[in-house]
Protein backbone atom coordinates (compact mmCIF):
# COMPACT_ATOMS: atom_id res chain seq x y z
CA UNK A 1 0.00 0.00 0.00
CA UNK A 2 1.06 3.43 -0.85
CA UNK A 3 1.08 5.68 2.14
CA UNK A 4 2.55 9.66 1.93
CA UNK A 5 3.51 10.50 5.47
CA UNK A 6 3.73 14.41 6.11
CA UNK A 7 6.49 15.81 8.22
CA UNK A 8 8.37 12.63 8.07
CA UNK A 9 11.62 14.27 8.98
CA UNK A 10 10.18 14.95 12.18
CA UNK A 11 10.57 12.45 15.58
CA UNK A 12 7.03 10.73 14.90
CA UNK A 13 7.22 11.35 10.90
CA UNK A 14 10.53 9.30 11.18
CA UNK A 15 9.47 6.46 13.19
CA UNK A 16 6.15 5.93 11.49
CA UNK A 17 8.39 5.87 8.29
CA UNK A 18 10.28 3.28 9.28
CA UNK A 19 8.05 1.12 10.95
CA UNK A 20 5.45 1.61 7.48
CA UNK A 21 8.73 0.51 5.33
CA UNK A 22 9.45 -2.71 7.70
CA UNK A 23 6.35 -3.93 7.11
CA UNK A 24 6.43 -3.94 3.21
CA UNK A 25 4.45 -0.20 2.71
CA UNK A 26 5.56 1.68 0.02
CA UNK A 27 6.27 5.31 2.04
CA UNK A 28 6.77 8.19 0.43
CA UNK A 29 8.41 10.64 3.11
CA UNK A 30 6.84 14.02 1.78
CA UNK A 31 8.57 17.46 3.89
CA UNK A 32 10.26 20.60 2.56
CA UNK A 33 13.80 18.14 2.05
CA UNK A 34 11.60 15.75 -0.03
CA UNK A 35 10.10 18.94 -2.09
CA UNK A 36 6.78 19.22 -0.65
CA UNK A 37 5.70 22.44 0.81
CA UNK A 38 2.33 22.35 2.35
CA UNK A 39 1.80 26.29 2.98
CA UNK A 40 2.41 26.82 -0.44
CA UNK A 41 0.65 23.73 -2.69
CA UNK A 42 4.21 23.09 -4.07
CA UNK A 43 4.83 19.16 -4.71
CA UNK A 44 1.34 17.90 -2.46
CA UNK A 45 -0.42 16.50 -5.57
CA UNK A 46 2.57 14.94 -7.32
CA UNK A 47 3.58 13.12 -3.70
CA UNK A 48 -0.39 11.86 -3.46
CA UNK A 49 -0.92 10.91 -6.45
CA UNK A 50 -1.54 7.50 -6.55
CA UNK A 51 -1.86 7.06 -3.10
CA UNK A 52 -4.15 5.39 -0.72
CA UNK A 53 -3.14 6.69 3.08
CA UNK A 54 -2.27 10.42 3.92
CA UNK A 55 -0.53 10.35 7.71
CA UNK A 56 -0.24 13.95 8.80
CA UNK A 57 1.99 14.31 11.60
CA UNK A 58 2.97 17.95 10.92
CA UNK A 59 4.01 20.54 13.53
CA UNK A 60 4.05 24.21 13.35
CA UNK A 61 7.87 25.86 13.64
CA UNK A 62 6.03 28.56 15.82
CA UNK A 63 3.58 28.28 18.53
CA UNK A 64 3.08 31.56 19.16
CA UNK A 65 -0.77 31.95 18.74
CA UNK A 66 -1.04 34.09 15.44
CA UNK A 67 1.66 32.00 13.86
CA UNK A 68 0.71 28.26 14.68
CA UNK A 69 -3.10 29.04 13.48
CA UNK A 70 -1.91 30.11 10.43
CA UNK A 71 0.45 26.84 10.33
CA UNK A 72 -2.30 24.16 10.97
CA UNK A 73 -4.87 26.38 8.79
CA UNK A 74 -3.42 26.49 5.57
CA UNK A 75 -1.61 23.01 5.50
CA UNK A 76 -4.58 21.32 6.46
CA UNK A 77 -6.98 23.68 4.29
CA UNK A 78 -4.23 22.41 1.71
CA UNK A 79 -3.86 18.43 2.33
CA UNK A 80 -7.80 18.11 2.53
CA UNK A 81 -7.83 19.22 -1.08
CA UNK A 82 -5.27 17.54 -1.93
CA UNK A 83 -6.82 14.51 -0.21
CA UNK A 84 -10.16 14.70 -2.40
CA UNK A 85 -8.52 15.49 -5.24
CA UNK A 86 -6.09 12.39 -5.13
CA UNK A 87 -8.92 9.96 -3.84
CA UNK A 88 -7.50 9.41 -0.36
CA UNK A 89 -8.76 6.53 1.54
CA UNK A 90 -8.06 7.32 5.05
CA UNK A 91 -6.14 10.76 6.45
CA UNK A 92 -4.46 10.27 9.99
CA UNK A 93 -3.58 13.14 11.96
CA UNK A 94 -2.28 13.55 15.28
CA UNK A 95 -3.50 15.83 17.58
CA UNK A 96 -3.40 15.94 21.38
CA UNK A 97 -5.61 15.05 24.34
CA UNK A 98 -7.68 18.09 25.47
CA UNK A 99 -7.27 20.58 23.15
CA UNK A 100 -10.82 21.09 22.71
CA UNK A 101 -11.16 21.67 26.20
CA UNK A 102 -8.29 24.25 26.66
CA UNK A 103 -9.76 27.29 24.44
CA UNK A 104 -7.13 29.62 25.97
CA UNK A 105 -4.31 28.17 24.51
CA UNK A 106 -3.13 29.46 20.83
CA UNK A 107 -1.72 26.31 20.11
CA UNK A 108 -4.56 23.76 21.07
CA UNK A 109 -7.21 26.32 19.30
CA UNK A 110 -4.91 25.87 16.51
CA UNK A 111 -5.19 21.65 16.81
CA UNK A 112 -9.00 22.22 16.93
CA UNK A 113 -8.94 24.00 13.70
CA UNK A 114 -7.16 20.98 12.17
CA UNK A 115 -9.63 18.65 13.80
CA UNK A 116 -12.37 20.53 12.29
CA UNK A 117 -11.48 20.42 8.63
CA UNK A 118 -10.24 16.87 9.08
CA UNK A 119 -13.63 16.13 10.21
CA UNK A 120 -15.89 18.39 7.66
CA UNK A 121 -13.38 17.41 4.91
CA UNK A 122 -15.61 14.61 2.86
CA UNK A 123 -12.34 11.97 3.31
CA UNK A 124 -12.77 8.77 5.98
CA UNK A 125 -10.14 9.89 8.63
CA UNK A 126 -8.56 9.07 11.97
CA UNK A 127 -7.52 11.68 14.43
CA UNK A 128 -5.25 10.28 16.98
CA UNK A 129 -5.04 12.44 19.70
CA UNK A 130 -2.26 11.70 22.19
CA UNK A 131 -1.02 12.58 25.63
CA UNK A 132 1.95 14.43 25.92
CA UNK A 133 5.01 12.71 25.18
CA UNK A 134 7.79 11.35 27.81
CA UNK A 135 10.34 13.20 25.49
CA UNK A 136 9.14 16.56 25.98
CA UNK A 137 9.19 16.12 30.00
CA UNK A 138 11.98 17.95 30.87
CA UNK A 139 10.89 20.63 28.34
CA UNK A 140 7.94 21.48 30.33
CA UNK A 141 9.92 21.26 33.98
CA UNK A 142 12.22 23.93 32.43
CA UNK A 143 9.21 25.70 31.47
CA UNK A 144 8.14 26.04 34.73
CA UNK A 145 11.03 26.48 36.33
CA UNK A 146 12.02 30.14 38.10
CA UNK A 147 15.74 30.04 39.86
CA UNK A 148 15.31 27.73 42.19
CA UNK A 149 11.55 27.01 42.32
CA UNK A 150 9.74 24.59 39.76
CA UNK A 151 6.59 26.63 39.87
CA UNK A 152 3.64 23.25 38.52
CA UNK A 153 0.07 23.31 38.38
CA UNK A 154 -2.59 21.71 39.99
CA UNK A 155 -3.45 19.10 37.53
CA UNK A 156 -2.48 15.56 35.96
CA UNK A 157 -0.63 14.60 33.37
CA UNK A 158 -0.58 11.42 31.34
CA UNK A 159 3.07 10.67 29.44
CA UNK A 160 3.51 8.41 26.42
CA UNK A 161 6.95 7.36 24.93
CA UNK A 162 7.04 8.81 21.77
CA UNK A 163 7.42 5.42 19.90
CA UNK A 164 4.34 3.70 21.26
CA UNK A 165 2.50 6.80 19.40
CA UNK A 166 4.40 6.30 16.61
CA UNK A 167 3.47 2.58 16.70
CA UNK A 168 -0.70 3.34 17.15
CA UNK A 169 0.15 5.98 14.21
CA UNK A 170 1.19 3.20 11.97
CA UNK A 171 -1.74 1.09 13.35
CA UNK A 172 -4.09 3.21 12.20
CA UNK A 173 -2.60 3.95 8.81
CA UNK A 174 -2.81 0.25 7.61
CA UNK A 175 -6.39 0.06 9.86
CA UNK A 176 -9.64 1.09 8.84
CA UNK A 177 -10.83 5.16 9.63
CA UNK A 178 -11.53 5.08 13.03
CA UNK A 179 -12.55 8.96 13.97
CA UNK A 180 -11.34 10.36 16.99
CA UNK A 181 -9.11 8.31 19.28
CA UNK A 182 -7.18 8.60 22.45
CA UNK A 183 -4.13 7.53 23.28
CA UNK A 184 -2.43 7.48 26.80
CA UNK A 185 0.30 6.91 29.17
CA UNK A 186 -0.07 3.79 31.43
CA UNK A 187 -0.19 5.99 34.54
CA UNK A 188 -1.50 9.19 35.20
CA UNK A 189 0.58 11.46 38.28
CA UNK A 190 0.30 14.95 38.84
CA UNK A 191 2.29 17.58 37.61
CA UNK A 192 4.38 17.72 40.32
CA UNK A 193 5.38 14.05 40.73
CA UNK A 194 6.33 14.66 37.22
CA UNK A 195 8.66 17.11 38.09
CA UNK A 196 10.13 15.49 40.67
CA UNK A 197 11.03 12.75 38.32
CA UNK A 198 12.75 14.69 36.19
CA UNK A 199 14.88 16.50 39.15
CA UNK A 200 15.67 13.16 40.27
CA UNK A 201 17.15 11.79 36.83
CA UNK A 202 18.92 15.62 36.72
CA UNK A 203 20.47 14.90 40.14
CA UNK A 204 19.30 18.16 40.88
CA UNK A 205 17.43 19.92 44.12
CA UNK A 206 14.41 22.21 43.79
CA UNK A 207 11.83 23.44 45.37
CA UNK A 208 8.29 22.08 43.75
CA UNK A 209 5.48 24.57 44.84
CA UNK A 210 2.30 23.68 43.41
CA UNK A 211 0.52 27.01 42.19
CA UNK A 212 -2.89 27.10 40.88
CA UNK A 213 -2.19 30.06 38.43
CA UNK A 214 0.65 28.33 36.80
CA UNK A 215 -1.16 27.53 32.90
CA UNK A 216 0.35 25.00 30.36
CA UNK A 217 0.26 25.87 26.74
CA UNK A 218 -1.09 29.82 28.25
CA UNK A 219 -4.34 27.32 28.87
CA UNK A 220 -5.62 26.87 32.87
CA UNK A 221 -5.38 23.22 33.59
CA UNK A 222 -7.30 20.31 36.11
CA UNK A 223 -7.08 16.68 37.01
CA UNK A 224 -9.22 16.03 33.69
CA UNK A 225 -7.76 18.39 31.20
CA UNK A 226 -4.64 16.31 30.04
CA UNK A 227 -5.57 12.95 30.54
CA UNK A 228 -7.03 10.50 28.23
CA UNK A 229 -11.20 9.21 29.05
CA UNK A 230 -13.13 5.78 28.97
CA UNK A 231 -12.43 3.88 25.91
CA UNK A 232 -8.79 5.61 25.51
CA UNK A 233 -5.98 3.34 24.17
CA UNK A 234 -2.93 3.09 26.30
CA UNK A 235 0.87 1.79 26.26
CA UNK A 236 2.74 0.22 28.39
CA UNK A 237 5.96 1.73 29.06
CA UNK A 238 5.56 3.82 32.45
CA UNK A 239 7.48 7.06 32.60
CA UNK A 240 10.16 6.93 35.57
């Protein structure tokens, strides 16, 4: 089966790749490198023609709010045409647990907008929306970090290694379209156990103060706003 993955020189794009190729897929890796430019049209149709799966795992280069909007907008507004036009099968995207219920955050608004012509586009899809992953942990610690203090708010937080979404990815690509699924972390722990993890693996001491007003992604966050619900898919490999 032909499948086009989009941002394939990215951490998911590359995995999915590679685990597509292994298992006898042709892939055709389609990112700025490979001559495809999704803001502008350039190279979209030639890479899908022919093809039966789109896997969009794209990422904006900005996420400041203006900026990433624009991003998902346009390369989405350009891949569904691009979709209908070629006859697409099956689009996969991958999006993230709880963006539609974080409206103040640029970034997740910006996810939503993807969902939404994903979903209105006329082509069978599956949006896999997925935790955040283990990789990005001490990212967000740093984030939230002031001096000495690691400043975390009161909510939960449910890590996945990046390869087990890069495995349901691939799933879903060879798999039938499946609408909107969640993916998870085995466990879920607060944001503050999750900094003390990675302090722990740092061999480094700081304060964790757990502050209400602290926001993730500029978004106000809860037990329920990051973590997957009933029916959600989840891997295996714990984050510690």
């Amino acid at each position: 089966m032909k499948i086009v993955v989009c941002g394939a020189s990215g951490q998911i794009g590359t995995a999915v790749s590679e685990l597509l190729t292994s298992e006898g897929h042709t892939v055709v890796p389609a990112s700025r490198t490979t001559g495809v430019d999704v803001l502008t049209g350039g190279g979209v149709a030639e890479a899908l023609a022919g093809a039966h799966v789109l896997v969009d795992v794209l990422n904006s280069p900005s996420f400041d709010d203006e900026p990433v909007m624009e991003f998902f907008s346009t390369a989405t507004r350009t891949l569904v045409e691009a979709a209908r036009a070629a006859g697409i099968g099956h689009y996969i995207a991958l999006t993230i647990v709880g963006d539609t219920r974080l409206p103040d955050s640029g970034y997740l608004r910006a996810k939503v907008a993807q969902e939404t012509l994903i979903e209105s586009s006329g082509v069978p899809y599956t949006i896999v929306r997925a935790t955040q992953f283990h990789e990005f942990a001490d990212m967000i610690v740093d984030s939230m970090t002031d001096g000495d203090v690691v400043r975390v708010p009161r909510a939960r937080i449910q890590p996945i290694a990046a390869r087990e979404v890069a495995a349901h990815v691939a799933r879903a690509a060879v798999g039938s379209p499946a609408g909107v699924v969640e993916i998870g972390g085995p466990d879920m722990m607060s944001f503050a156990d999750l900094a003390r993890t990675v302090l722990a693996r740092r061999g480094v001491h700081r304060d964790v103060v757990v502050d209400p007003d602290v926001t993730y992604f500029g978004a106000h966050v809860d037990d329920d706003s990051l973590v997957t619900g009933p029916g959600a898919v989840l891997g295996s490999v714990p984050f510690a």
